[in-house]
N, C-alpha and C. Protein backbone atom coordinates (compact mmCIF):
# COMPACT_ATOMS: atom_id res chain seq x y z
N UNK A 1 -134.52 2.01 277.37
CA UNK A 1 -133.37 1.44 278.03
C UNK A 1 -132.08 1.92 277.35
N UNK A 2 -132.02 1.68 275.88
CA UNK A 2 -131.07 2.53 275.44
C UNK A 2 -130.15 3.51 275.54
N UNK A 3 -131.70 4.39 275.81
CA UNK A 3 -131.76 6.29 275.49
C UNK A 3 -131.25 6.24 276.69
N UNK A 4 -131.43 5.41 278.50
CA UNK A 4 -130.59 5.59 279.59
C UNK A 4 -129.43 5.60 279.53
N UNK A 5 -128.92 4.48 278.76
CA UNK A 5 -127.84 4.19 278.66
C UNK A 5 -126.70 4.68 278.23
N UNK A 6 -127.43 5.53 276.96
CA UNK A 6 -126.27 6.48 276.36
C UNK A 6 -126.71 7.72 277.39
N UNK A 7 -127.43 8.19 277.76
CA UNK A 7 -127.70 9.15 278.68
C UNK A 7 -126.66 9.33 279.83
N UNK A 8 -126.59 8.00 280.65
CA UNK A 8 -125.31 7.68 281.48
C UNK A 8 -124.13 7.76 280.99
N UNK A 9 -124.03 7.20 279.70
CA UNK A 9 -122.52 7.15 278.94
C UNK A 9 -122.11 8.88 278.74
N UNK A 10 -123.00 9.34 278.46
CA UNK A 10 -122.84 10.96 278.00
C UNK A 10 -122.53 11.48 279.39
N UNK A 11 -123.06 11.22 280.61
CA UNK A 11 -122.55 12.24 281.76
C UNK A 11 -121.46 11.44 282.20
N UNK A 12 -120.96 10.54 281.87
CA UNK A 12 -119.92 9.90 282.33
C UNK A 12 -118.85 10.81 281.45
N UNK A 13 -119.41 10.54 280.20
CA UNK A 13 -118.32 11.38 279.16
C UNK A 13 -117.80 12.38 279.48
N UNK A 14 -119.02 13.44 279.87
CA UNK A 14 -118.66 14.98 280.62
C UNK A 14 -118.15 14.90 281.93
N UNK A 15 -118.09 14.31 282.68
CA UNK A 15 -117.71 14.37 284.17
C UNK A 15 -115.63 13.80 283.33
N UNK A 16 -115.83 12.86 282.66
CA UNK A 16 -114.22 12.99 282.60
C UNK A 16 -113.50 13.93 281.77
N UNK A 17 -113.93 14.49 280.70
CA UNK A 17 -113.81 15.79 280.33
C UNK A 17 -113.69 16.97 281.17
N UNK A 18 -114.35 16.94 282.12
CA UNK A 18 -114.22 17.99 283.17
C UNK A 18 -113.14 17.99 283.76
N UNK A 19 -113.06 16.43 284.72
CA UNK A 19 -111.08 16.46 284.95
C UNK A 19 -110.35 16.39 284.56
N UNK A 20 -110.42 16.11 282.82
CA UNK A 20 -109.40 16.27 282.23
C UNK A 20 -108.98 17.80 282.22
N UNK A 21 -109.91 18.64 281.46
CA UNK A 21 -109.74 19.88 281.92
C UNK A 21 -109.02 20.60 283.29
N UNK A 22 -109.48 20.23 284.30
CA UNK A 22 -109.25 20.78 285.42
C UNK A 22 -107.80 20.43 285.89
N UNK A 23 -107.36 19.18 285.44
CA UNK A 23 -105.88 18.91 285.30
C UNK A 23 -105.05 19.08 284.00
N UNK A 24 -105.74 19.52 283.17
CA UNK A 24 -104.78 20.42 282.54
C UNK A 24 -104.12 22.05 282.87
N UNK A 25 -105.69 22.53 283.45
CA UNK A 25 -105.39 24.10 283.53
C UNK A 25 -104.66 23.57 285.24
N UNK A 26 -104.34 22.89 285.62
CA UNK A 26 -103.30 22.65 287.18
C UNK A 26 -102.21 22.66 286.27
N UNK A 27 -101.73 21.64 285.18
CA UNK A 27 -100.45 21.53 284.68
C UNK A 27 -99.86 22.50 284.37
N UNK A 28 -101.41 23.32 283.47
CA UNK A 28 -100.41 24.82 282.92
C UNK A 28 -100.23 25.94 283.92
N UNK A 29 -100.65 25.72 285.21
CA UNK A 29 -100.79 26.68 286.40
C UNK A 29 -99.35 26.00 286.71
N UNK A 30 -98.75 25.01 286.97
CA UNK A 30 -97.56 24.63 287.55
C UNK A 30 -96.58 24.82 286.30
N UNK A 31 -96.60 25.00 285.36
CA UNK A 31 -95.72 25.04 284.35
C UNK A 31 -95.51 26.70 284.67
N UNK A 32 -96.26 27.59 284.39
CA UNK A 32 -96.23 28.71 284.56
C UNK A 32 -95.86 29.29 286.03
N UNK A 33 -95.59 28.58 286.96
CA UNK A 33 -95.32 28.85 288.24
C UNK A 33 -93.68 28.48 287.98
N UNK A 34 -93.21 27.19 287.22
CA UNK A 34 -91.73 26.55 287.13
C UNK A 34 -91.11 27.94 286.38
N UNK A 35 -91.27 28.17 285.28
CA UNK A 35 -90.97 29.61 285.00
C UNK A 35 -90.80 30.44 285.63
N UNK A 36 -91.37 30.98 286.48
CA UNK A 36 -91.08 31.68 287.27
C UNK A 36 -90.11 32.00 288.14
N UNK A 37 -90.11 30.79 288.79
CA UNK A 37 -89.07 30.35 290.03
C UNK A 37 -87.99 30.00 288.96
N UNK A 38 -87.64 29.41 288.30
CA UNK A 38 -86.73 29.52 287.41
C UNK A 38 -85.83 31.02 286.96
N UNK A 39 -87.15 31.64 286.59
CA UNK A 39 -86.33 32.90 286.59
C UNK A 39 -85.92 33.96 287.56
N UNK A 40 -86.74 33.63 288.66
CA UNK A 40 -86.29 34.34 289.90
C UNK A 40 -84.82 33.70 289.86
N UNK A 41 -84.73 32.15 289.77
CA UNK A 41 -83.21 31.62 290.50
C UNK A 41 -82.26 32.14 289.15
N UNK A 42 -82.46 32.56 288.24
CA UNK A 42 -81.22 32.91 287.03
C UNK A 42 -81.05 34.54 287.65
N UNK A 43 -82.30 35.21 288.17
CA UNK A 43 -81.95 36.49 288.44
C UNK A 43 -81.17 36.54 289.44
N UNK A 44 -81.13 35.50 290.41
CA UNK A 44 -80.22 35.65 291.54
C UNK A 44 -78.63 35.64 290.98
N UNK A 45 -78.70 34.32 290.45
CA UNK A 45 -77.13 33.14 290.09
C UNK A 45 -76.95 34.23 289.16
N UNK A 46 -77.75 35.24 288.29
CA UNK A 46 -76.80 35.88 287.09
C UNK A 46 -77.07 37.37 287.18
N UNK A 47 -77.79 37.78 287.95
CA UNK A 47 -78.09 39.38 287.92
C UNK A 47 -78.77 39.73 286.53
N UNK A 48 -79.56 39.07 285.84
CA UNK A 48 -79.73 40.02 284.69
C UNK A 48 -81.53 39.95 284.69
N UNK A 49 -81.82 40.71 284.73
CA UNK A 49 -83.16 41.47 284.80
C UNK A 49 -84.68 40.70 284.98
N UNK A 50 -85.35 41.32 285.29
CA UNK A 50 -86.60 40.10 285.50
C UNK A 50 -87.37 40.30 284.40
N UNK A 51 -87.96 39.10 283.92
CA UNK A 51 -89.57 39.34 283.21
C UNK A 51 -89.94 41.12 282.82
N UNK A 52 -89.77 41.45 281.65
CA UNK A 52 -90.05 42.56 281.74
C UNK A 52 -91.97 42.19 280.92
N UNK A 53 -92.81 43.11 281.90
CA UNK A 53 -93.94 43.29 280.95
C UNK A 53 -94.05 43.80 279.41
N UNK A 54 -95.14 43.19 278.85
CA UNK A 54 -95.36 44.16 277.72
C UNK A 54 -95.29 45.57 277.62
N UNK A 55 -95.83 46.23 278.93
CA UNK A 55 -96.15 47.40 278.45
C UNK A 55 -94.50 48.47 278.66
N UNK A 56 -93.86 47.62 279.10
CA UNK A 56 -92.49 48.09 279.70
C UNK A 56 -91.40 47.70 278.50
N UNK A 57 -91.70 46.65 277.90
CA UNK A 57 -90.61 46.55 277.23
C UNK A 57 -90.44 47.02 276.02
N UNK A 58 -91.09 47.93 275.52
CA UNK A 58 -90.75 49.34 274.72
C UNK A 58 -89.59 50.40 274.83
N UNK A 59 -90.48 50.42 276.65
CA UNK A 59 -89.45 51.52 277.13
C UNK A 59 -87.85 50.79 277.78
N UNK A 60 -88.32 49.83 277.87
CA UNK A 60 -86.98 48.90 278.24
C UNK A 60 -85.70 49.34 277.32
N UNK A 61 -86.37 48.80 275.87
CA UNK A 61 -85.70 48.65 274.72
C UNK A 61 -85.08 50.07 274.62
N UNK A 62 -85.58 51.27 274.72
CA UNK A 62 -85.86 52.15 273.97
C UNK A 62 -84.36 52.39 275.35
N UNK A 63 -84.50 52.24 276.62
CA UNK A 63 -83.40 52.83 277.31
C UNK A 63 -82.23 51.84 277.21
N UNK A 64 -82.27 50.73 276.96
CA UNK A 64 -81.11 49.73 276.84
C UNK A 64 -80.61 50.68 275.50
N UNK A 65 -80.57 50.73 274.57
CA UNK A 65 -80.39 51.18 273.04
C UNK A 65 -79.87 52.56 273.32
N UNK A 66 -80.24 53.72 274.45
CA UNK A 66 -80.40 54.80 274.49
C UNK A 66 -78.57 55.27 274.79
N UNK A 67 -78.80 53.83 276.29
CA UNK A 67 -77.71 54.01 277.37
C UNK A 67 -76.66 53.43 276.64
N UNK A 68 -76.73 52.60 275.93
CA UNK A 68 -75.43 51.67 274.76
C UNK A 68 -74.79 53.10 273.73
N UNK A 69 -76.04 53.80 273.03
CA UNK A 69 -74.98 54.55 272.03
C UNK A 69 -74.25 55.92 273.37
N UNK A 70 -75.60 56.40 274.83
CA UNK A 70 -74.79 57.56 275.26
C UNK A 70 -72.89 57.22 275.85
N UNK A 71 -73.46 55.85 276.39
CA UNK A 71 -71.74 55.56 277.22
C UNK A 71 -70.99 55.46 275.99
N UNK A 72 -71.06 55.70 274.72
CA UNK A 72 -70.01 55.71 274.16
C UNK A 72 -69.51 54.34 274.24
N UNK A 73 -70.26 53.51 274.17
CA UNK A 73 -69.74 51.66 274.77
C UNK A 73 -69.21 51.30 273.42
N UNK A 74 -67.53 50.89 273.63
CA UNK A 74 -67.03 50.45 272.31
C UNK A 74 -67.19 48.64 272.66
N UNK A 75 -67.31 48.15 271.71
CA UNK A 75 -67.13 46.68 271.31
C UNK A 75 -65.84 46.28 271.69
N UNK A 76 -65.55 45.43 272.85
CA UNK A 76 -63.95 45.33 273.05
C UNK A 76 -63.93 44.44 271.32
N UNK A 77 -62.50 44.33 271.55
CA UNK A 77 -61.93 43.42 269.80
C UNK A 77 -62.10 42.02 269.87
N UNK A 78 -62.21 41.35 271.40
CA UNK A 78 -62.34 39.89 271.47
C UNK A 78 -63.53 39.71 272.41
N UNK A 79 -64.16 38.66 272.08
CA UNK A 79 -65.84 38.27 273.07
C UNK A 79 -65.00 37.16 273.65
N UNK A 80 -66.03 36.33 274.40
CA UNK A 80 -66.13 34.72 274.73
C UNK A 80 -64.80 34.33 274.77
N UNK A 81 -63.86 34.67 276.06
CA UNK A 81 -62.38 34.12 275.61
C UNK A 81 -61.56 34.65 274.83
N UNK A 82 -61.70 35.24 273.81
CA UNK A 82 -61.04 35.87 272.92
C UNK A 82 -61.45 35.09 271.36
N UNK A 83 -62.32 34.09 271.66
CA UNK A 83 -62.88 32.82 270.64
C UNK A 83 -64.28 33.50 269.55
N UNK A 84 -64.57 34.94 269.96
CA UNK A 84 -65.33 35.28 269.48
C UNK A 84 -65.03 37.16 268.95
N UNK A 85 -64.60 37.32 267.84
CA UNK A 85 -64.58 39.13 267.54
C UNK A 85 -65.76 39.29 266.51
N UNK A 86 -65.59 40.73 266.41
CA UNK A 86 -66.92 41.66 265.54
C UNK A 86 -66.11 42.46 265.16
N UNK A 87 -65.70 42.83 263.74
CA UNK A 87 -64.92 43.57 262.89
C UNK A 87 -66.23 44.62 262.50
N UNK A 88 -66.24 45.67 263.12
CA UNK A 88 -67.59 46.50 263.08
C UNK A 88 -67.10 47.33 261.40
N UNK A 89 -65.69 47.38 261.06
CA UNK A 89 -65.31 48.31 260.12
C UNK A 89 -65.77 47.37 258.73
N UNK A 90 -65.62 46.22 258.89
CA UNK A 90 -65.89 45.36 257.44
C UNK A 90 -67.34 44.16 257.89
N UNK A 91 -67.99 44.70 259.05
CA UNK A 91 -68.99 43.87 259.23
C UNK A 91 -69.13 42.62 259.26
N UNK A 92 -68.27 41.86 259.81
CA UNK A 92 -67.43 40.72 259.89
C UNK A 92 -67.16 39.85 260.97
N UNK A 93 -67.39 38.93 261.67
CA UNK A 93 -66.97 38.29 262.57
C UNK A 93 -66.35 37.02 261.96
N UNK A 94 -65.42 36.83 263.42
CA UNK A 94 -64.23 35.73 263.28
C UNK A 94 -64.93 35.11 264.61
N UNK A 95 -64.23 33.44 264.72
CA UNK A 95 -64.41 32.60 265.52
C UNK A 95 -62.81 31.64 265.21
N UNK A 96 -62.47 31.98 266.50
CA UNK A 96 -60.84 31.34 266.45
C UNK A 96 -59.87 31.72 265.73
N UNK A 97 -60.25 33.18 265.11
CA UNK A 97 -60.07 33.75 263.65
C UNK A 97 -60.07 33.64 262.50
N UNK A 98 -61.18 32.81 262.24
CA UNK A 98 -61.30 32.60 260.91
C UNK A 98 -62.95 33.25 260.71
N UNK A 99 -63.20 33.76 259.37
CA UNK A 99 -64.24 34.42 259.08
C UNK A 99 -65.12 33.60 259.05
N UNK A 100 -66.47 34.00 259.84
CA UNK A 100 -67.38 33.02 259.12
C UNK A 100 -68.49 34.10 258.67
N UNK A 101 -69.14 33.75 257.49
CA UNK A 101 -70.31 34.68 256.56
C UNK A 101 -71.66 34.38 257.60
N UNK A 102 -72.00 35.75 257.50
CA UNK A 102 -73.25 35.79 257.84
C UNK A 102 -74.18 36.59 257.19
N UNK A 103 -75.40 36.85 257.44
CA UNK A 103 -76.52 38.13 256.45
C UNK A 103 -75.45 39.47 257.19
N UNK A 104 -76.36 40.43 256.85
CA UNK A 104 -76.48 41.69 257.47
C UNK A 104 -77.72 41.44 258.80
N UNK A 105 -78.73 41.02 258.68
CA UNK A 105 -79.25 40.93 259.86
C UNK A 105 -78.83 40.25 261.18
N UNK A 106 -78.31 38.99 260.88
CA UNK A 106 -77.51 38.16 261.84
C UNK A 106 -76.76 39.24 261.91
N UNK A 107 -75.65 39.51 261.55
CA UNK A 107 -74.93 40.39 262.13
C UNK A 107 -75.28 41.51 262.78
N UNK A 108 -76.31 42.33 263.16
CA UNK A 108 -76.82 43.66 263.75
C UNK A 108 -77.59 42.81 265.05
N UNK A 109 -77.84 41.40 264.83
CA UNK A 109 -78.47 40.87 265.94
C UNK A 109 -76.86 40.49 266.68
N UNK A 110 -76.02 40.42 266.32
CA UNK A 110 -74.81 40.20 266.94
C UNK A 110 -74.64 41.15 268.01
N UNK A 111 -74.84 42.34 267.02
CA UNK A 111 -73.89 43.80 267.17
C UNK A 111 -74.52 44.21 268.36
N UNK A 112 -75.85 43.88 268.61
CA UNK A 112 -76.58 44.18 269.61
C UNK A 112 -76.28 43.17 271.40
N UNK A 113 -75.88 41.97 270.45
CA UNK A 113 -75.44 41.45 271.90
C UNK A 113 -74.50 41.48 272.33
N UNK A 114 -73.27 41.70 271.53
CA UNK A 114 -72.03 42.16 271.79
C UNK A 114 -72.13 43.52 272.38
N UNK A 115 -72.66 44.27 272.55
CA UNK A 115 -72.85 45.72 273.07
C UNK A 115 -72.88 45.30 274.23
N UNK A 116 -74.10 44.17 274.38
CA UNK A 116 -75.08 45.09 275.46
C UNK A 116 -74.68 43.06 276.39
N UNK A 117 -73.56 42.63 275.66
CA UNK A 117 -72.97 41.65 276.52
C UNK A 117 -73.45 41.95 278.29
N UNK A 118 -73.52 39.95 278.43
CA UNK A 118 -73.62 39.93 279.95
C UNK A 118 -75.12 40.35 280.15
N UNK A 119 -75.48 41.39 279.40
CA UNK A 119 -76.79 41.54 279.89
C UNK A 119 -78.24 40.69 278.87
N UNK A 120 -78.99 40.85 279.42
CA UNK A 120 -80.06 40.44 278.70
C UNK A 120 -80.74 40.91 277.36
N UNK A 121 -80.80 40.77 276.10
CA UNK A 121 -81.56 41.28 275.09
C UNK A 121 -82.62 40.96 275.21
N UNK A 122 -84.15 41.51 275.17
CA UNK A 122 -85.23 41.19 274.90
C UNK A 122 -85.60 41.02 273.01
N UNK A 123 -87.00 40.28 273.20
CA UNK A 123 -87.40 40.39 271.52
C UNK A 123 -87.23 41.89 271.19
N UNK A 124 -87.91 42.38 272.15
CA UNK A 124 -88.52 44.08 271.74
C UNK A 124 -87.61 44.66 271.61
N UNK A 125 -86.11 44.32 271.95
CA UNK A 125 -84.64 45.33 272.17
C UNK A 125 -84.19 45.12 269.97
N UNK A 126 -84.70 43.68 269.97
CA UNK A 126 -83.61 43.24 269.13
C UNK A 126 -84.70 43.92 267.75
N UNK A 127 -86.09 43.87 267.89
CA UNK A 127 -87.00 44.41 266.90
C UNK A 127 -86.37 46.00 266.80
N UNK A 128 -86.62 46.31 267.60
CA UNK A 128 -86.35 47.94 267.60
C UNK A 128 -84.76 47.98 266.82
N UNK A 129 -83.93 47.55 267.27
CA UNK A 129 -82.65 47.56 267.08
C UNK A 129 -82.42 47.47 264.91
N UNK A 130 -83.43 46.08 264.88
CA UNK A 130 -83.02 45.73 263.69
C UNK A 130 -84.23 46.64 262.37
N UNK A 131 -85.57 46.67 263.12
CA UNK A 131 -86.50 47.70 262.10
C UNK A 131 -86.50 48.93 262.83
N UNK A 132 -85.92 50.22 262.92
CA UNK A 132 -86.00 51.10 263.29
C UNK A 132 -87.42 51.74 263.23
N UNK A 133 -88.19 51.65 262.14
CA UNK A 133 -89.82 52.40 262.32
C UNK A 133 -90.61 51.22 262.12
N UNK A 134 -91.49 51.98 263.24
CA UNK A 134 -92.48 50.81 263.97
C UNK A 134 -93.25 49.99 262.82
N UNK A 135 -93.65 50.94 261.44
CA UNK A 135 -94.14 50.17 260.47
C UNK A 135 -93.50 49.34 259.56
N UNK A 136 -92.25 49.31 259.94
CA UNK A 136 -91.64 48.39 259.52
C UNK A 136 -90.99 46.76 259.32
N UNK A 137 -92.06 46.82 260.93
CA UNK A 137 -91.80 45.81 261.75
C UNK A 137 -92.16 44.14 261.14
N UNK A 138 -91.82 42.98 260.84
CA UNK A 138 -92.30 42.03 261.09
C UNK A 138 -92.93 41.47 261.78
N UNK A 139 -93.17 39.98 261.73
CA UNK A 139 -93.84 39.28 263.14
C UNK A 139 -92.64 38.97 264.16
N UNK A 140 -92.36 39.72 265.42
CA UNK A 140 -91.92 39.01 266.24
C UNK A 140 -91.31 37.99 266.38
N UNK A 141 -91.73 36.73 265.77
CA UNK A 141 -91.05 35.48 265.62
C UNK A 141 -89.99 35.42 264.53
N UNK A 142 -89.49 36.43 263.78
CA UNK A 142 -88.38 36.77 262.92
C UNK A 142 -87.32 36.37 264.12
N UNK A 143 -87.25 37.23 264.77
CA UNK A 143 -86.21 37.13 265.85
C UNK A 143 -85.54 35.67 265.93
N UNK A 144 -86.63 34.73 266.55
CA UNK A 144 -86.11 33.60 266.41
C UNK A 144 -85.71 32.81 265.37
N UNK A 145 -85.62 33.67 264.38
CA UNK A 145 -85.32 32.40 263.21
C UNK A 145 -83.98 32.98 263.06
N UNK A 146 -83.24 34.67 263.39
CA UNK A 146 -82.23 35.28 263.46
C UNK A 146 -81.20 34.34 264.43
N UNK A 147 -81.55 34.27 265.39
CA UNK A 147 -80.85 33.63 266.41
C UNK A 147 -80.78 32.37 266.47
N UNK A 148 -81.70 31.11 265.66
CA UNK A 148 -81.16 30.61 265.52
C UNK A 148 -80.25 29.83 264.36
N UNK A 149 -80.43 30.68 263.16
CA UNK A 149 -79.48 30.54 262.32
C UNK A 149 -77.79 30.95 262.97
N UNK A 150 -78.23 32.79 263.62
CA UNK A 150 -76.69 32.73 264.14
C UNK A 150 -76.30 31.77 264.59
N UNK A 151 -76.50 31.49 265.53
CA UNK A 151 -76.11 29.92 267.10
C UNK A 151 -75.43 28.88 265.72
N UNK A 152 -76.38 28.47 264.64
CA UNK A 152 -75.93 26.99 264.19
C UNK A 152 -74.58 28.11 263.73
N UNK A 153 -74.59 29.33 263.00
CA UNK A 153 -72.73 29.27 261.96
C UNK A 153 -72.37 29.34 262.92
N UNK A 154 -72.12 29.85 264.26
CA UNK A 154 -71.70 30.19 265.11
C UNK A 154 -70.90 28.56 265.86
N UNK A 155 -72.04 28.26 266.21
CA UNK A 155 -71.49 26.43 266.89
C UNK A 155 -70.76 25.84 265.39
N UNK A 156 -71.19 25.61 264.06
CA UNK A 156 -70.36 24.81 263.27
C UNK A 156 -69.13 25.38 263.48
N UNK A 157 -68.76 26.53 263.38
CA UNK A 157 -67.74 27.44 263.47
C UNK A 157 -66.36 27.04 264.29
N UNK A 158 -67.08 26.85 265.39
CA UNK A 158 -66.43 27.12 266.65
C UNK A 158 -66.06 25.74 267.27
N UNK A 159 -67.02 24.64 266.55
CA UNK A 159 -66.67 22.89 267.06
C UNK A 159 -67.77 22.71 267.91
N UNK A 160 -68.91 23.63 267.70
CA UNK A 160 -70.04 23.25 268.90
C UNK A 160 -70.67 23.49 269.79
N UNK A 161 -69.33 24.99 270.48
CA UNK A 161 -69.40 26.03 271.55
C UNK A 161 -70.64 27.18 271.28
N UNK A 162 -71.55 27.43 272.40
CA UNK A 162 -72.73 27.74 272.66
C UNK A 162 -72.38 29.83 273.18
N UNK A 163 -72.40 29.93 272.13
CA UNK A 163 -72.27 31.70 272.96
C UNK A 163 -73.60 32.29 272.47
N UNK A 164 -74.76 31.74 272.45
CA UNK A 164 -75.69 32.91 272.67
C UNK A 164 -76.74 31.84 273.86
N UNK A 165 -77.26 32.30 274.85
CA UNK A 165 -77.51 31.49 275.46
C UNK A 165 -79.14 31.82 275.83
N UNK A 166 -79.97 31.54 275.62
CA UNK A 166 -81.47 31.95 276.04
C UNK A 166 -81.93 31.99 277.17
N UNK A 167 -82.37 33.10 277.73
CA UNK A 167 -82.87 33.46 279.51
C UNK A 167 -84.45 32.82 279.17
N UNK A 168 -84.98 32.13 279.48
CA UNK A 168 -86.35 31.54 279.34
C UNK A 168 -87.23 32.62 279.55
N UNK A 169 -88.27 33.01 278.50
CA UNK A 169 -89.32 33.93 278.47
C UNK A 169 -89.20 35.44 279.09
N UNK A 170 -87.66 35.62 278.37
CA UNK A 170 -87.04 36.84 278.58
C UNK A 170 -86.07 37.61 277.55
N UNK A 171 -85.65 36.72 276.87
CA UNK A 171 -84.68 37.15 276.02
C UNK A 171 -83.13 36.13 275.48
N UNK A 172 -82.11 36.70 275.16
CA UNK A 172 -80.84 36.35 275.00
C UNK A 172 -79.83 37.10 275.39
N UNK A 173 -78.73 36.45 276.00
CA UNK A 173 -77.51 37.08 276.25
C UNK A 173 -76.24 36.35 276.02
N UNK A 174 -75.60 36.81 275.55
CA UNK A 174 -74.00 36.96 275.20
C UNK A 174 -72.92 37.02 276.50
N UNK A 175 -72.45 35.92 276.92
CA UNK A 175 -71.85 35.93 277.69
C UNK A 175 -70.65 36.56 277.82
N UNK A 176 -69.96 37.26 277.89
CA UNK A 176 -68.59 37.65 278.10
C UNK A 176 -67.63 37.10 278.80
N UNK A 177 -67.34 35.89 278.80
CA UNK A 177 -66.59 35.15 280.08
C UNK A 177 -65.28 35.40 279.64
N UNK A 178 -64.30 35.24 280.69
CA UNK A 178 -62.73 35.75 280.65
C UNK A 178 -62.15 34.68 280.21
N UNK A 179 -61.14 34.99 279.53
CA UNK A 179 -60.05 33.67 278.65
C UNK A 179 -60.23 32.59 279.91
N UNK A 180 -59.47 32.62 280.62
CA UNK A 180 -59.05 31.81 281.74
C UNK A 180 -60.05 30.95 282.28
N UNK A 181 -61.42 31.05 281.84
CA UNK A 181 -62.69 30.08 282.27
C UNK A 181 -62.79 29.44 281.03
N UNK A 182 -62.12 29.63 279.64
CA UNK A 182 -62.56 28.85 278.69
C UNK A 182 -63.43 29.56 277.98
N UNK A 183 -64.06 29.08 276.48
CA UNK A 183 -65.51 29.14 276.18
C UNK A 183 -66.30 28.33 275.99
């Protein structure tokens, strides 16, 4: 009578295990669908690039980086309003004009979005950018600890103001907005 009993208890066990399962992999099927449509609607509202694959965003990187040094693209002197510069000669940025310290790496992760402003940076843009040979590379998740140290000197800096802004499971971009909208 027992041995039934836990016998029943055990397929009871597995039968709710099963839907638990089966409504999880729905949640992460709809989570992964919200992403999506999410980023379809930022590609519309902002023009900046879709989901690039793995196997693409090498070559992504490799032509974003390519097309930045051929146009000869200078760094205007003021970002974000005029609330944000990059002193490329003393490696230096101001916020409202006053200096604020950063590494050398924060800063080349700057230098990269200030370039390539408005548009999208990927991880793979900003790896390449900052370890030039492939064996040089870290883990990937460096990136994020770059960006978000910049963001905090950046917001203490500035009273709070948000200029690096994250495209969800795509990258970062640097807005360039005109004095006259604020930053």
């Amino acid at each position: 009578m027992a041995e039934q009993n836990l016998s029943g208890r055990l397929v009871e066990i597995e039968s709710m295990l099963d839907r638990s399962r089966r409504r999880f992999e729905e949640g992460t099927r709809l989570v992964e669908e919200a992403h999506k449509l999410l980023a379809d609607i930022q590609q519309a509202l902002i023009g900046s690039p879709r989901t690039v694959s793995p196997e693409d965003s090498e070559e992504a990187a490799s032509k974003l980086l390519a097309s930045l040094k051929a146009s000869g693209g200078e760094m205007p002197e003021t970002l974000c309003g005029g609330r944000l510069s990059v002193d490329q000669v003393q490696r230096l940025i101001r916020i409202d004009g006053h200096p604020i310290g950063i590494t050398e790496m924060e800063y080349r992760v700057l230098e990269l979005l200030a370039f390539a402003r408005n548009n999208v940076v990927t991880r793979a843009m900003l790896l390449k950018h900052l370890y030039r040979r492939a064996d040089d590379q870290p883990q990937p998740k460096i990136i994020d600890v770059f960006i978000s140290k910049l963001r905090k000197k950046l917001r203490n800096a500035s009273g709070g103001a948000e200029f690096i802004e994250t495209i969800p499971q795509r990258g970062w971009i640097l807005r360039d907005i005109d004095a006259t909208q604020g930053a």
